[in-house]
N, C-alpha and C. Protein backbone atom coordinates (compact mmCIF):
# COMPACT_ATOMS: atom_id res chain seq x y z
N UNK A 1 -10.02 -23.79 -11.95
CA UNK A 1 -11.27 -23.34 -12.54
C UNK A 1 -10.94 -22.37 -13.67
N UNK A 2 -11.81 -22.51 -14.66
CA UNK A 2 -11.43 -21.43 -15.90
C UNK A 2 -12.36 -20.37 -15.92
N UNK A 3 -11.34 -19.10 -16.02
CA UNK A 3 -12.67 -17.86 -16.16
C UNK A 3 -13.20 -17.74 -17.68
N UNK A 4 -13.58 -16.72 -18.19
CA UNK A 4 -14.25 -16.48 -19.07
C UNK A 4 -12.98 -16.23 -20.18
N UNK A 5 -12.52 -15.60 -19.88
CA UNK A 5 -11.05 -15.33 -20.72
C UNK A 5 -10.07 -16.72 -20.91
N UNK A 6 -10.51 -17.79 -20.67
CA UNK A 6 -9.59 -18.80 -20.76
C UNK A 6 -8.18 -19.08 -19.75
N UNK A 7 -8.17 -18.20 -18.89
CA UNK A 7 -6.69 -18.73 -17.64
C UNK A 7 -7.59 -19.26 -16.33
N UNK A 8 -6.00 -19.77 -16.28
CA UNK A 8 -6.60 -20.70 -14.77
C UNK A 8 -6.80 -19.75 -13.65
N UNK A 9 -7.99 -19.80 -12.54
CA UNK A 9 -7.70 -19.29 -11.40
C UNK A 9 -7.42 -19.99 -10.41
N UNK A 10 -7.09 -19.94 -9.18
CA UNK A 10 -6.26 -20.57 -8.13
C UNK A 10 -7.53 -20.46 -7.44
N UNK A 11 -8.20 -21.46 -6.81
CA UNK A 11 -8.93 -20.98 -5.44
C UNK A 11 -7.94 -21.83 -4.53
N UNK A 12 -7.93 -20.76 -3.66
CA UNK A 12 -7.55 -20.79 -2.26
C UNK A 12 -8.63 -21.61 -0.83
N UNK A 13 -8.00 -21.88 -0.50
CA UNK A 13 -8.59 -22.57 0.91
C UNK A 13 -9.25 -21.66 1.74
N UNK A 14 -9.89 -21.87 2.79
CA UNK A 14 -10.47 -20.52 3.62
C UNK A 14 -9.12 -19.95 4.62
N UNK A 15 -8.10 -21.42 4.85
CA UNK A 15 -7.40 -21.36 6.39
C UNK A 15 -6.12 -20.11 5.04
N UNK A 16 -6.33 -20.73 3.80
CA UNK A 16 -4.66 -19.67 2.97
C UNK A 16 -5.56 -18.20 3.00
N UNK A 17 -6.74 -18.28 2.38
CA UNK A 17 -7.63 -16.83 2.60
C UNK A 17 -7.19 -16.17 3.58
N UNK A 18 -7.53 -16.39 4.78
CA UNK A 18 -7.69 -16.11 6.41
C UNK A 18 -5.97 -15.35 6.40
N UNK A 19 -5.05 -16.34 6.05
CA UNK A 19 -3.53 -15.91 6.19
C UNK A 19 -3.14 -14.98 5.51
N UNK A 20 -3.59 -14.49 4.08
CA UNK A 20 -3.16 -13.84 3.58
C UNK A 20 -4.30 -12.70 3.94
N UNK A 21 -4.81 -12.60 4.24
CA UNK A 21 -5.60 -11.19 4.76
C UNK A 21 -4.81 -11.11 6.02
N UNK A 22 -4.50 -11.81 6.82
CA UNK A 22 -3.76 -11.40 8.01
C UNK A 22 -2.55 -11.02 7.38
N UNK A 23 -2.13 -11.19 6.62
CA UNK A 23 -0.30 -10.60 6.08
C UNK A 23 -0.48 -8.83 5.38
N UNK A 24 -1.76 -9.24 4.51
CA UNK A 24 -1.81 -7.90 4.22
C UNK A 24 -2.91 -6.63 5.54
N UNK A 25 -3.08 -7.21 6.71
CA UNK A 25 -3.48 -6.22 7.17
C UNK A 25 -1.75 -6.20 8.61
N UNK A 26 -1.19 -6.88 8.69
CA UNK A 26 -0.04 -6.23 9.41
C UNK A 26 0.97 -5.50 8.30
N UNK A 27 1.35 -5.71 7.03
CA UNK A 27 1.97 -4.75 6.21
C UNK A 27 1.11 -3.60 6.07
N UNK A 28 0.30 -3.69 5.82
CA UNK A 28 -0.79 -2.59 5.73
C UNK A 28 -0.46 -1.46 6.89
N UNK A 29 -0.84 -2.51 8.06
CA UNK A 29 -0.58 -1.26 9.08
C UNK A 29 0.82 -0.81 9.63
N UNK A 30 2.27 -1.57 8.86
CA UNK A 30 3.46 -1.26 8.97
C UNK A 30 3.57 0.09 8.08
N UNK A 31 2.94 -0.07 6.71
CA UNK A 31 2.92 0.76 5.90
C UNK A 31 2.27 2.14 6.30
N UNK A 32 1.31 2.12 7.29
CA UNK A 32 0.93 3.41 8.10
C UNK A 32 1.48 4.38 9.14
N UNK A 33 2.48 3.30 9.67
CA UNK A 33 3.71 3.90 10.28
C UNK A 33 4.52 4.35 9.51
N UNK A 34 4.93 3.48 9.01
CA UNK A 34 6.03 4.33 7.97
C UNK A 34 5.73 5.57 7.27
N UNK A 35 4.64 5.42 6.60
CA UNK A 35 3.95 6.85 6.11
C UNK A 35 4.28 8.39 7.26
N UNK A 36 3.93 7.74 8.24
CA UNK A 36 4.11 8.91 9.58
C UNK A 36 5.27 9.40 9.65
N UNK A 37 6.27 8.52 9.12
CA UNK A 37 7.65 9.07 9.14
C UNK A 37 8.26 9.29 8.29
N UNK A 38 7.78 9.28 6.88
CA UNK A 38 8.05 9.88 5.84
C UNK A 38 7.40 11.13 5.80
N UNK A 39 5.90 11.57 6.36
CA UNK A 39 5.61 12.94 6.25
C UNK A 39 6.62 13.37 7.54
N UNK A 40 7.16 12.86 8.39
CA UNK A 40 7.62 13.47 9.37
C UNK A 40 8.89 14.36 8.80
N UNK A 41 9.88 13.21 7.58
CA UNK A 41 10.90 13.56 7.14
C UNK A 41 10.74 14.40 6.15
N UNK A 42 9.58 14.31 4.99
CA UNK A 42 9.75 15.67 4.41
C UNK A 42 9.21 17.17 5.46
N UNK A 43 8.32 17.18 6.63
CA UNK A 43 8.20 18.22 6.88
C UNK A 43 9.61 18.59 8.04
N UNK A 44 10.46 17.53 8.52
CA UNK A 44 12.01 18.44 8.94
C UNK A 44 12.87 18.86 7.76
N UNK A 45 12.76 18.39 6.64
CA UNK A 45 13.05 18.82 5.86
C UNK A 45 12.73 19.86 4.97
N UNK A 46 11.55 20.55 5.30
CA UNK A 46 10.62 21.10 4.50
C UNK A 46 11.50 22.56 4.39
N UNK A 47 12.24 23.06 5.34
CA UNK A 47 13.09 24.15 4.81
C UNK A 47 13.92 24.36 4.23
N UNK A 48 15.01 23.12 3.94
CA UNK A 48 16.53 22.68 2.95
C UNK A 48 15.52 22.84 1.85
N UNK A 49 14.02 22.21 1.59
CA UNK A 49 13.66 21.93 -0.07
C UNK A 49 13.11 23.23 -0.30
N UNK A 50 13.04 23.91 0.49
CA UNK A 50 12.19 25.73 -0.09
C UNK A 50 13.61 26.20 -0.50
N UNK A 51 14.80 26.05 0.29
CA UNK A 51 15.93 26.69 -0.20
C UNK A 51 16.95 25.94 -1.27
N UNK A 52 16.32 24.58 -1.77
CA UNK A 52 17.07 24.13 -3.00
C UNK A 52 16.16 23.93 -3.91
N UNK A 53 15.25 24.55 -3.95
CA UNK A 53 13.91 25.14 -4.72
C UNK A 53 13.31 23.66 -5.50
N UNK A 54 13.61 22.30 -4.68
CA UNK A 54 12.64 21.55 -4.91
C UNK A 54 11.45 21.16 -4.15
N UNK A 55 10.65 22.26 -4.66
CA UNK A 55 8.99 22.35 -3.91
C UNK A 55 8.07 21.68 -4.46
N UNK A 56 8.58 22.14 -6.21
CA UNK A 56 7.32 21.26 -6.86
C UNK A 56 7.85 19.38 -6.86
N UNK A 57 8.82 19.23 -6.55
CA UNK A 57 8.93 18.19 -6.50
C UNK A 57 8.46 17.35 -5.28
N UNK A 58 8.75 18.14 -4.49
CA UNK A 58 8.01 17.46 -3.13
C UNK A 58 6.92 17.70 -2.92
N UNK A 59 6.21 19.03 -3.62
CA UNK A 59 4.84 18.63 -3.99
C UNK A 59 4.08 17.60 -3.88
N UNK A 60 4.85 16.91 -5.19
CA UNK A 60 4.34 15.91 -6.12
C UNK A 60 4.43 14.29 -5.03
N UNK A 61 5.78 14.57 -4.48
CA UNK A 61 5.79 13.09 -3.86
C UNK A 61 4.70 13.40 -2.26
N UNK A 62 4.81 14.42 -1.79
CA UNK A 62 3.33 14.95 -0.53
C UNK A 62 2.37 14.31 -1.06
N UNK A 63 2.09 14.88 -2.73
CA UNK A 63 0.42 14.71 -2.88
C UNK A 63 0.53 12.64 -3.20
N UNK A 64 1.54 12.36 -3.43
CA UNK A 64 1.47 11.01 -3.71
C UNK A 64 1.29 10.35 -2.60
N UNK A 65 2.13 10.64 -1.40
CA UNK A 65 2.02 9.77 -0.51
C UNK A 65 0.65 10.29 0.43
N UNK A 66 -0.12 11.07 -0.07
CA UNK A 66 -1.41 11.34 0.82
C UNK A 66 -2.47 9.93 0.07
N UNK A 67 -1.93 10.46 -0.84
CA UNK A 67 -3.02 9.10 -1.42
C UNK A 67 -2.58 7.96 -1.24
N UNK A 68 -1.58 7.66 -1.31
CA UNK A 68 -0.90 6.27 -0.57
C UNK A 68 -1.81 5.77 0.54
N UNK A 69 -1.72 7.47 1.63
CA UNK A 69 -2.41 7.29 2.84
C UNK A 69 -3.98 6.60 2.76
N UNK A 70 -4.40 7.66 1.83
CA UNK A 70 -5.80 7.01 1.69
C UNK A 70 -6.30 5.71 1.24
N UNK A 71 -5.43 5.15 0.07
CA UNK A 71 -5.88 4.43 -0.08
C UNK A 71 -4.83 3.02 0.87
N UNK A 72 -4.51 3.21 1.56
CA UNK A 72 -4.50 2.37 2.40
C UNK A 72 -5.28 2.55 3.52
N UNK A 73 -5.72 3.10 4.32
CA UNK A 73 -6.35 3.05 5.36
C UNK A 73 -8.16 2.47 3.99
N UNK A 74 -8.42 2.70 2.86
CA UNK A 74 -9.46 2.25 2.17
C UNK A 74 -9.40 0.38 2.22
N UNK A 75 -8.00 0.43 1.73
CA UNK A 75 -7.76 -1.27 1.67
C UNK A 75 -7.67 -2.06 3.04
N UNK A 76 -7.57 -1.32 3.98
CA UNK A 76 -7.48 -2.03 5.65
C UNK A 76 -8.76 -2.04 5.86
N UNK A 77 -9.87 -1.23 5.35
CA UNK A 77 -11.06 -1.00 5.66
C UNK A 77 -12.26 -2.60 5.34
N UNK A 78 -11.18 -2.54 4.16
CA UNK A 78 -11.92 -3.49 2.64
C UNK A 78 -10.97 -4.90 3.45
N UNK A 79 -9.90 -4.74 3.85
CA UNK A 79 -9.84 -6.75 3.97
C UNK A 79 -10.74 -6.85 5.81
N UNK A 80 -10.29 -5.56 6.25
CA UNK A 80 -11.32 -6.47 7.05
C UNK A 80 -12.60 -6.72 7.15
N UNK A 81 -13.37 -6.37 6.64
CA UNK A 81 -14.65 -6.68 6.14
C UNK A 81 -14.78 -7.77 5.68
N UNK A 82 -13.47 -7.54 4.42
CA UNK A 82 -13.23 -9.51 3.58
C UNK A 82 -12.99 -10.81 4.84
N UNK A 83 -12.41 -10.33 6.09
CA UNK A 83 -12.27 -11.33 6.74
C UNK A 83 -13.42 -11.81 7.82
N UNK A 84 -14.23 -10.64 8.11
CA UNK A 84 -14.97 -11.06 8.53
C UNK A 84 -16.41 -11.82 8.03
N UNK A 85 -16.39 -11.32 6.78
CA UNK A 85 -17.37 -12.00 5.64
C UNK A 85 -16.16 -13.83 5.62
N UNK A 86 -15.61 -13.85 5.64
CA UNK A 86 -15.04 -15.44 5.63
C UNK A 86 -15.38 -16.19 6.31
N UNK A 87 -16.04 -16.19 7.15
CA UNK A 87 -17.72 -17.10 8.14
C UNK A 87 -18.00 -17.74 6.85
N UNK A 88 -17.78 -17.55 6.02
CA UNK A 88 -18.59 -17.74 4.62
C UNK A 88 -18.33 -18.73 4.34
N UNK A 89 -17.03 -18.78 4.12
CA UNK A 89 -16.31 -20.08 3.71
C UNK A 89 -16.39 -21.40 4.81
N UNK A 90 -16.74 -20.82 5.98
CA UNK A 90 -16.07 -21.94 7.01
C UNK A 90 -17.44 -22.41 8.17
N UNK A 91 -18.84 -21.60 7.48
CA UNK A 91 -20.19 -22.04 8.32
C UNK A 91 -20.66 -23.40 8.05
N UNK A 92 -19.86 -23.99 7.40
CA UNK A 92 -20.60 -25.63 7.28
C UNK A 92 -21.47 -25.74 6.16
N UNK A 93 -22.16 -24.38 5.75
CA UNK A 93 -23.28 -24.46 4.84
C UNK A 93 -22.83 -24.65 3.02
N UNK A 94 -23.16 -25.36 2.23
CA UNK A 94 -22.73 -24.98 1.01
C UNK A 94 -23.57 -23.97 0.22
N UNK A 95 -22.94 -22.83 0.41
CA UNK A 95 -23.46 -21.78 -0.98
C UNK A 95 -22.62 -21.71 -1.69
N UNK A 96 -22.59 -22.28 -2.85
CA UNK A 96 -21.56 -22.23 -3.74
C UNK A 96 -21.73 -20.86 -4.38
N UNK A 97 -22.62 -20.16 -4.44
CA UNK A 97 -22.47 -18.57 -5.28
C UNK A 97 -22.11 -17.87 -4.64
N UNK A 98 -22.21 -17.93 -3.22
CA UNK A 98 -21.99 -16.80 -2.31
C UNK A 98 -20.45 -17.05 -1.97
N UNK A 99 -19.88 -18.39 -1.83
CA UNK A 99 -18.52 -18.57 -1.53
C UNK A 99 -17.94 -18.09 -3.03
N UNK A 100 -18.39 -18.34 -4.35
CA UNK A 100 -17.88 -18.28 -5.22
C UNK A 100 -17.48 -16.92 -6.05
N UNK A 101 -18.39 -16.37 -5.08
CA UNK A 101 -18.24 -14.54 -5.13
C UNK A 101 -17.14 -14.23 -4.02
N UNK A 102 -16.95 -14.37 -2.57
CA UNK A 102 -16.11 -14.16 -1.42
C UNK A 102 -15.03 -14.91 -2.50
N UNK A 103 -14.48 -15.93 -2.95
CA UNK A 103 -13.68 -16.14 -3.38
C UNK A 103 -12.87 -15.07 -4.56
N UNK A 104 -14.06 -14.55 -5.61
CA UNK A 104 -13.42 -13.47 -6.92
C UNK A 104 -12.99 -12.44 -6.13
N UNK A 105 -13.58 -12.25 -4.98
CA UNK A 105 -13.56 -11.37 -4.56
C UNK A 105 -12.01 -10.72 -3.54
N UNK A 106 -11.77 -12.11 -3.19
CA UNK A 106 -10.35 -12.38 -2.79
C UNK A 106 -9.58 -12.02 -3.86
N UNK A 107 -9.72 -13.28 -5.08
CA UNK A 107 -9.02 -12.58 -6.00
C UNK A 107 -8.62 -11.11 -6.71
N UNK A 108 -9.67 -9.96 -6.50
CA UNK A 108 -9.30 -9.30 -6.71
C UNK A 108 -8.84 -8.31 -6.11
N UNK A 109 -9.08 -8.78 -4.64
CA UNK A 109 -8.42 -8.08 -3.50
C UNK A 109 -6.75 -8.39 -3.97
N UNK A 110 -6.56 -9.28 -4.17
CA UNK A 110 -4.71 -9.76 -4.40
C UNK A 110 -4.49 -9.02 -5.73
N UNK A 111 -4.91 -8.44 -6.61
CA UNK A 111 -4.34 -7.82 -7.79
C UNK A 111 -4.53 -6.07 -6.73
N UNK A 112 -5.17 -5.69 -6.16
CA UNK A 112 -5.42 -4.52 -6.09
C UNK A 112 -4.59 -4.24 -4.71
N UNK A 113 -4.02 -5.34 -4.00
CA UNK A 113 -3.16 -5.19 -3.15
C UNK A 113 -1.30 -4.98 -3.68
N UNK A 114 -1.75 -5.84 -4.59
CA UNK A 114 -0.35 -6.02 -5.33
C UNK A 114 0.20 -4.34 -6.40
N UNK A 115 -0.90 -4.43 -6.73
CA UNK A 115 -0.60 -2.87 -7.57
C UNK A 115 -0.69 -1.48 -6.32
N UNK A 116 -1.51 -1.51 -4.82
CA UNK A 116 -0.84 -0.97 -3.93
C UNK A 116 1.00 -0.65 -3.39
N UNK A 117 0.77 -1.62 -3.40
CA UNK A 117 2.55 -1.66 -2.86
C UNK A 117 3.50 -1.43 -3.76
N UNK A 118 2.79 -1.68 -5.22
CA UNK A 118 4.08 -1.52 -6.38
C UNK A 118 3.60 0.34 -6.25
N UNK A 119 2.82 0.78 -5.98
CA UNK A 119 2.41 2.22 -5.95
C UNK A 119 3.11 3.00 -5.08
N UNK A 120 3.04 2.32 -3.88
CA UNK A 120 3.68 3.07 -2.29
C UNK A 120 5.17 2.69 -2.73
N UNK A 121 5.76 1.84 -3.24
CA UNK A 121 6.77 2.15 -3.15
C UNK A 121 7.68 2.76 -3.86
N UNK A 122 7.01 3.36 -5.02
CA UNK A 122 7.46 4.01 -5.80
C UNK A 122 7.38 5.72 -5.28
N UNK A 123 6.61 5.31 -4.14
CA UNK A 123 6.17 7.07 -3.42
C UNK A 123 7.57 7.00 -2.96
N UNK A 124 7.65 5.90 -1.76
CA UNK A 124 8.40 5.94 -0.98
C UNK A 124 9.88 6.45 -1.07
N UNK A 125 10.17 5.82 -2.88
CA UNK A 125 11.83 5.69 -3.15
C UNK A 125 12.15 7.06 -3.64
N UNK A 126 10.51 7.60 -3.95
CA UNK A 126 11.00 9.16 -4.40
C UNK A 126 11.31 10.39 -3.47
N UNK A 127 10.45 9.88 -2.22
CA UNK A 127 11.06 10.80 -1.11
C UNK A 127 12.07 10.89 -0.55
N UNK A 128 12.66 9.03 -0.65
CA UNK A 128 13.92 9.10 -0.10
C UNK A 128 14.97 9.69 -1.07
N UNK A 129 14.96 9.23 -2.34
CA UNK A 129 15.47 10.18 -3.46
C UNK A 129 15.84 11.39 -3.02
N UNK A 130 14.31 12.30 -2.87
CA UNK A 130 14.37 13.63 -2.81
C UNK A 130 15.20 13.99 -1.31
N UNK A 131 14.94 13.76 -0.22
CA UNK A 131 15.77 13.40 1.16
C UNK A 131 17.12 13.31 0.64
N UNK A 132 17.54 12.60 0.11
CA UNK A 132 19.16 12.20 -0.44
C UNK A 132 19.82 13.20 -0.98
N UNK A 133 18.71 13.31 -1.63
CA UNK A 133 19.72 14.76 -2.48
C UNK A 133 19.46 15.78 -1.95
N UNK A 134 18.66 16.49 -1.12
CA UNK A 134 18.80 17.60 -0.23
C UNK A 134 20.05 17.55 0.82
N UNK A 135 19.90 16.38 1.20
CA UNK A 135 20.94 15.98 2.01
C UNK A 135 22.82 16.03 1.84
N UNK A 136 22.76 16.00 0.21
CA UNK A 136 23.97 15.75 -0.35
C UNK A 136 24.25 17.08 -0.42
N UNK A 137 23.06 18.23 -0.99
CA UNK A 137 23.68 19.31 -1.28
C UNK A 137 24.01 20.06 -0.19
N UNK A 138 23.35 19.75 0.92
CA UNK A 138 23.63 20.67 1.92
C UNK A 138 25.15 20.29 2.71
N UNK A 139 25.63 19.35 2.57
CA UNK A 139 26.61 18.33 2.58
C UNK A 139 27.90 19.38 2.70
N UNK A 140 27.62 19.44 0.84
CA UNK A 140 28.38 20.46 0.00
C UNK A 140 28.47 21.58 0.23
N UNK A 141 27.07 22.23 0.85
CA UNK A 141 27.46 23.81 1.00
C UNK A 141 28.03 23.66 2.28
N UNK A 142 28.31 22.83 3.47
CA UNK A 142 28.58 23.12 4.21
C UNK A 142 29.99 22.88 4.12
N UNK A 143 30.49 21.93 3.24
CA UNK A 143 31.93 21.79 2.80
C UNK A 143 32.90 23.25 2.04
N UNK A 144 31.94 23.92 1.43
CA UNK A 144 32.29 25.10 1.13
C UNK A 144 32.46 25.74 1.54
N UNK A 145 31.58 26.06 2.95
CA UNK A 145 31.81 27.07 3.95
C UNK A 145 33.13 27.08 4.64
């Protein structure tokens, strides 16, 4: 089908719909665990980074991965709703506007999922970053000692 801008869009089936909302709500909720243990690791860590005076840096990756938080528990909120609105696709009835909306609507669930994860994981690699190198220096001072 062609949008308004001239590219192709993909519609999906209801049974590929259905699957890929089930993929992104178990990463989703892997991604909520993990979160738990990344605030877990910067707050055992939270005294090495007051004493290698990167605060504002972990600041920055705290305040990132809170919003990580939020807006994932927003997007778990939002596919399941999307999945339970998918009756839509699969009641026998033809509404082509109403499926044809649940469908854009998919679609733009998959761009806004996709720019999620390219987001979280850019949180993610900075904490471990920051973790690493606290880790290294203290390494060192203890090699000095």
């Amino acid at each position: 089908m062609k949008t308004n801008k001239g590219t192709i869009v993909e519609w999906y089936s209801a049974e590929r719909m259905h699957e890929m909302s089930k993929n992104w709500l178990s990463d989703l909720n892997f991604i909520k665990d993990e979160q738990v243990f990344l605030e877990e690791l910067i707050t055992n860590y939270t005294q090495k980074i007051l004493e290698d005076e990167s605060l504002t840096r972990a600041q920055t990756a705290t305040t990132a991965l809170y919003r990580t938080k939020r807006g994932c528990e927003k997007l778990i909120n939002q596919i399941v709703q999307h999945e339970n609105d998918l009756r839509l696709m699969v009641d026998g009835k033809d509404e082509i506007e109403k499926e044809t909306k649940y469908k854009e609507e998919h679609r733009e669930i998959t761009g806004v999922i996709s720019s999620f994860y390219h987001d979280y994981k850019a949180v993610k690699f900075e904490i471990f970053e920051l973790i690493k190198d606290i880790i290294k220096i203290d390494k060192m001072a203890h090699l000095i000692k």
